[in-house]
Each structure stands twice: as C-alpha cells, then as structure tokens.
N, C-alpha and C. Protein backbone atom coordinates (compact mmCIF):
# COMPACT_ATOMS: atom_id res chain seq x y z
N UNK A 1 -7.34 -6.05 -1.51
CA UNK A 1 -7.10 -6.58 -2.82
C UNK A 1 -5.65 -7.01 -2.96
N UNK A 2 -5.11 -6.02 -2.19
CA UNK A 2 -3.67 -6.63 -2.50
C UNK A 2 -3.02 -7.91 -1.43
N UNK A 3 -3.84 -8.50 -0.74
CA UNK A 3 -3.89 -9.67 -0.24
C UNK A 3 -3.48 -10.79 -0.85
N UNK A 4 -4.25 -10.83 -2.16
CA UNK A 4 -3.99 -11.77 -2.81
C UNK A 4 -2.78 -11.92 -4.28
N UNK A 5 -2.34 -11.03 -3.84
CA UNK A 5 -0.37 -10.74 -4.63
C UNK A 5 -0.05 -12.03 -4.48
N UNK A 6 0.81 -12.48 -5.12
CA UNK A 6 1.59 -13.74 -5.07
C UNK A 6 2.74 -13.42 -4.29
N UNK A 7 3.11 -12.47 -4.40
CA UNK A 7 4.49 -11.13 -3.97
C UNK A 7 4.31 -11.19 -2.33
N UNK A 8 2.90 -10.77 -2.13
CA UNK A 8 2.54 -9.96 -0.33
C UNK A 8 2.02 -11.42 0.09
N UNK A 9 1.71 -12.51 -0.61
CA UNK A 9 1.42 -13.77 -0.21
C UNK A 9 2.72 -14.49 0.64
N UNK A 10 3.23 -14.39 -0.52
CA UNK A 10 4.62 -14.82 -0.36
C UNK A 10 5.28 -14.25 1.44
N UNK A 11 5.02 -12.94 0.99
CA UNK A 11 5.70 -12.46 2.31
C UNK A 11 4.85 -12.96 3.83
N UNK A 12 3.77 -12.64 3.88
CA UNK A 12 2.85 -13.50 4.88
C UNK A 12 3.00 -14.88 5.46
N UNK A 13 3.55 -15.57 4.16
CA UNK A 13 3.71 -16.80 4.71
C UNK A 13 5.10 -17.03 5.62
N UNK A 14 6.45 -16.15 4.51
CA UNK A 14 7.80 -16.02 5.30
C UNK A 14 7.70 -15.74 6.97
N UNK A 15 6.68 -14.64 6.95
CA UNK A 15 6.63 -14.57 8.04
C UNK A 15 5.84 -15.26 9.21
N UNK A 16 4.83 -15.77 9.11
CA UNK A 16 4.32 -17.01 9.71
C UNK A 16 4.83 -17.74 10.17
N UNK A 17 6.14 -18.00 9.08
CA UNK A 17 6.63 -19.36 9.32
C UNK A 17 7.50 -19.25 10.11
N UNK A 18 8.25 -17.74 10.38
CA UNK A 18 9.36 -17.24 10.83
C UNK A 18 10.38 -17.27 10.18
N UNK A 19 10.43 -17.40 9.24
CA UNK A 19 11.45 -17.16 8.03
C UNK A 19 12.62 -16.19 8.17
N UNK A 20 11.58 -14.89 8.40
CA UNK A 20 12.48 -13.60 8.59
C UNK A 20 12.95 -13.53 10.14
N UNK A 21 12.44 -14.07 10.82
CA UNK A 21 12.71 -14.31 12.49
C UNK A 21 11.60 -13.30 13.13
N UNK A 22 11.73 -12.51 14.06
CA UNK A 22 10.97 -12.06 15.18
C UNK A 22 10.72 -10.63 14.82
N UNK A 23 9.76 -9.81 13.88
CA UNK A 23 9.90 -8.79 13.30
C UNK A 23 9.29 -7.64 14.69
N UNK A 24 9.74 -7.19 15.15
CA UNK A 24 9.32 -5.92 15.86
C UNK A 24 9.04 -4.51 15.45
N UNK A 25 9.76 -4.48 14.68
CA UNK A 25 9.23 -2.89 13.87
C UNK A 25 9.10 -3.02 12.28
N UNK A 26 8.80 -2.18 11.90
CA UNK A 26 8.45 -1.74 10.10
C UNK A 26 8.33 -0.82 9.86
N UNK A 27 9.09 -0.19 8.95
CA UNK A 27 9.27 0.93 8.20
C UNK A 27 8.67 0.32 6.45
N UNK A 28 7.40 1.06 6.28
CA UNK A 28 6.51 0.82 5.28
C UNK A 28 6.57 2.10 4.41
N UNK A 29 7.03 2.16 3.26
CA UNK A 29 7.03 2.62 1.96
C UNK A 29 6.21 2.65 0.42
N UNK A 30 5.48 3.41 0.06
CA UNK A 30 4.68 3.05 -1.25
C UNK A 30 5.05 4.60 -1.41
N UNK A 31 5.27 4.90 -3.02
CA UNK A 31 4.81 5.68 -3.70
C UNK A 31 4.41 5.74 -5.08
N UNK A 32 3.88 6.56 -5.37
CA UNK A 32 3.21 6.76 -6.85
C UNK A 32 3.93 7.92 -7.56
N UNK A 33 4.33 8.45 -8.81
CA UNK A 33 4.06 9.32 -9.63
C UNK A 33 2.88 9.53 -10.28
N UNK A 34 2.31 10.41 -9.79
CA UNK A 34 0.61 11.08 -10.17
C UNK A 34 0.50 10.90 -11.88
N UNK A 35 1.42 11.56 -12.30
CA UNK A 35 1.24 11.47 -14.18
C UNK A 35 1.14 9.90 -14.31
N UNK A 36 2.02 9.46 -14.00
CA UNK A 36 1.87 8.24 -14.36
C UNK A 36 0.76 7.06 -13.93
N UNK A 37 0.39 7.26 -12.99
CA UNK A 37 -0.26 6.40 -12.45
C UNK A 37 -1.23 5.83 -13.10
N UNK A 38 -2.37 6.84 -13.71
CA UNK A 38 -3.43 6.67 -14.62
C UNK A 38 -3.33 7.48 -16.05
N UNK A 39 -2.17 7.01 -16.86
CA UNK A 39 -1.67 7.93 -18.38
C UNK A 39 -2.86 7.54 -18.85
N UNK A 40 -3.86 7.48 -18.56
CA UNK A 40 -5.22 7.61 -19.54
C UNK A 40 -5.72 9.05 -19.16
N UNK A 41 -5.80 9.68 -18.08
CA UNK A 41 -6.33 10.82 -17.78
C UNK A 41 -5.41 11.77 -16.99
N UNK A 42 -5.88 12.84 -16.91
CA UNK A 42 -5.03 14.29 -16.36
C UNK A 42 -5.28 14.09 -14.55
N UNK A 43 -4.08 13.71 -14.27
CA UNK A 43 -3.91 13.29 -12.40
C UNK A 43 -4.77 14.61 -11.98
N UNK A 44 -4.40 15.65 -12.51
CA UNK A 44 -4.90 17.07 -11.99
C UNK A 44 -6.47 17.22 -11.87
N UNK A 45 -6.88 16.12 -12.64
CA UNK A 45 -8.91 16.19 -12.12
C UNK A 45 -9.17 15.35 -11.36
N UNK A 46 -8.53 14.63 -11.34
CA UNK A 46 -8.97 13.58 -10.37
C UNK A 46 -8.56 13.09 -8.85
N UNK A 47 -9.66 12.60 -8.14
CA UNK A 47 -9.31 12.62 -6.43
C UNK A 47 -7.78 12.61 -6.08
N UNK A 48 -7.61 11.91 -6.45
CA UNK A 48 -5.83 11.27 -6.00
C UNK A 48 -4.84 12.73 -6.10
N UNK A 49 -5.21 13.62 -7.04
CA UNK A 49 -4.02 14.86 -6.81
C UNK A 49 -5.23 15.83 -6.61
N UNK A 50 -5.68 16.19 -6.30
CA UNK A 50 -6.74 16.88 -5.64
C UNK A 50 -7.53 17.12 -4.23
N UNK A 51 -6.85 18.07 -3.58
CA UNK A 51 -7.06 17.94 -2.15
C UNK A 51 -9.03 17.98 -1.85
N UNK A 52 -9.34 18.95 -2.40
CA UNK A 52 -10.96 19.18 -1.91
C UNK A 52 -11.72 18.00 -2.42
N UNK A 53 -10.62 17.11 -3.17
CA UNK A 53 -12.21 16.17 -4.13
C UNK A 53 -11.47 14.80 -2.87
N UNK A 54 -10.77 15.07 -2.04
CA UNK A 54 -10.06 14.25 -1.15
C UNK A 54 -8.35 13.31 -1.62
N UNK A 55 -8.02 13.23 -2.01
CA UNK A 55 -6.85 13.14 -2.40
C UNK A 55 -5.76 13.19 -1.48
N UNK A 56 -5.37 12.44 -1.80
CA UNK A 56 -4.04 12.27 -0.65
C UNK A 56 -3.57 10.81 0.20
N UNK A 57 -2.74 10.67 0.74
CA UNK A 57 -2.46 9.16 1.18
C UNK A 57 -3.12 8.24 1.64
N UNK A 58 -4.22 8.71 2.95
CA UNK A 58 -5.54 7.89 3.83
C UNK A 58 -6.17 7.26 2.04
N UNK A 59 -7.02 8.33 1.71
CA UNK A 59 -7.71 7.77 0.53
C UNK A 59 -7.31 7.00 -0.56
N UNK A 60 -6.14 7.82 -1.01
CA UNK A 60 -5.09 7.16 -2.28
C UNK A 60 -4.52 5.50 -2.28
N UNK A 61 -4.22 5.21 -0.63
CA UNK A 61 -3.32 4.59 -0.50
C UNK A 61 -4.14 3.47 0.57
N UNK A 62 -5.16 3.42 0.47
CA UNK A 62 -5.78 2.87 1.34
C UNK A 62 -5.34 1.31 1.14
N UNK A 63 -5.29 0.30 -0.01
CA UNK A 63 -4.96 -0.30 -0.51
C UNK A 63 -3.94 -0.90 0.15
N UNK A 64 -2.70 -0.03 0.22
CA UNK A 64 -0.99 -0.39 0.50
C UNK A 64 -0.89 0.00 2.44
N UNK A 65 -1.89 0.82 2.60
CA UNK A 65 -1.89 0.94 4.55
C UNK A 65 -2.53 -0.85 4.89
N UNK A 66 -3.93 -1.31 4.17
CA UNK A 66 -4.05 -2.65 4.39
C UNK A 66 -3.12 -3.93 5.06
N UNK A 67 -2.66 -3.39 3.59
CA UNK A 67 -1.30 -4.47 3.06
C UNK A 67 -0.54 -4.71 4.24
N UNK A 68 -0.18 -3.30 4.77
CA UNK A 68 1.22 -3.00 5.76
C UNK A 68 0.01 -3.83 7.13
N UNK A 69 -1.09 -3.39 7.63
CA UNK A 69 -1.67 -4.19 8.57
C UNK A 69 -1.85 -5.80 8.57
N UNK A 70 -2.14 -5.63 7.55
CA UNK A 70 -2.35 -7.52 6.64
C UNK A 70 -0.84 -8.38 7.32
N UNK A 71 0.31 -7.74 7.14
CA UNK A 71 1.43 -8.29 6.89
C UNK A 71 1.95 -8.42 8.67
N UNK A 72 1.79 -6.81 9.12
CA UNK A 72 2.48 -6.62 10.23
C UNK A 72 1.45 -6.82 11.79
N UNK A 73 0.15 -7.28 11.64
CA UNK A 73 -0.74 -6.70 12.31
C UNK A 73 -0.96 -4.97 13.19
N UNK A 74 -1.96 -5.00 13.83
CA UNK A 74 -2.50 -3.40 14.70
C UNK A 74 -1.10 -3.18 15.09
N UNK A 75 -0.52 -3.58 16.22
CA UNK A 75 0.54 -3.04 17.23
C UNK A 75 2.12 -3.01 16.24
C-alpha cells in the first residue's frame, strides 16, 4: 500500500534514475508510538501491543518492511 506514496514514489524513481548514485547498503527506520497510533482505542487490546494476539514488528510493520524491499530490492 505504501507503494503508492507520492513520497516512496518519488524515492523509487530517484533511484532508478540514479539520482542518489549506486546505493549498496540501507539502514531502514520506522517507528510508531502505540498510544498514538490508533487514539480511537486502548493500544493495550489490540494486536499491535500485544504479544499473544501477535504484535510486534513482522506483523505491525509489515507495510514499512515492503516499502524497504520495494525501494531497495532482496539483496
């Protein structure tokens, strides 16, 4: 989903084009504050801060690991 950012678009193309030059490594960053994330409901019931209901980065963040493949490919 986050493919289609104007933002991560943007960056895809820089790099295509070689914009940024010859990228060999990446150091990839996302985080969340749990309260905040969804101020409609209590982070504390739901998957995302909750280890047994699965919670945690693989699941949470599945979204933004994409992104980082989308951008950088496998290797």
């Amino acid at each position: 989903m986050m493919r289609y950012d104007t933002g991560i678009k943007a960056i895809k193309q820089a790099l295509e084009q070689g914009q940024i030059g010859n990228v060999t490594s990446a150091i990839v960053e996302w985080g969340s504050y749990l309260p905040g994330w969804h101020p409609w409901e209590d982070y504390r019931d739901g998957y995302a801060g909750t280890k047994n209901l699965g919670g945690g980065a693989v699941l949470t963040c599945s979204h933004e690991i994409d992104t980082a493949r989308y951008l950088f490919g496998e290797n």
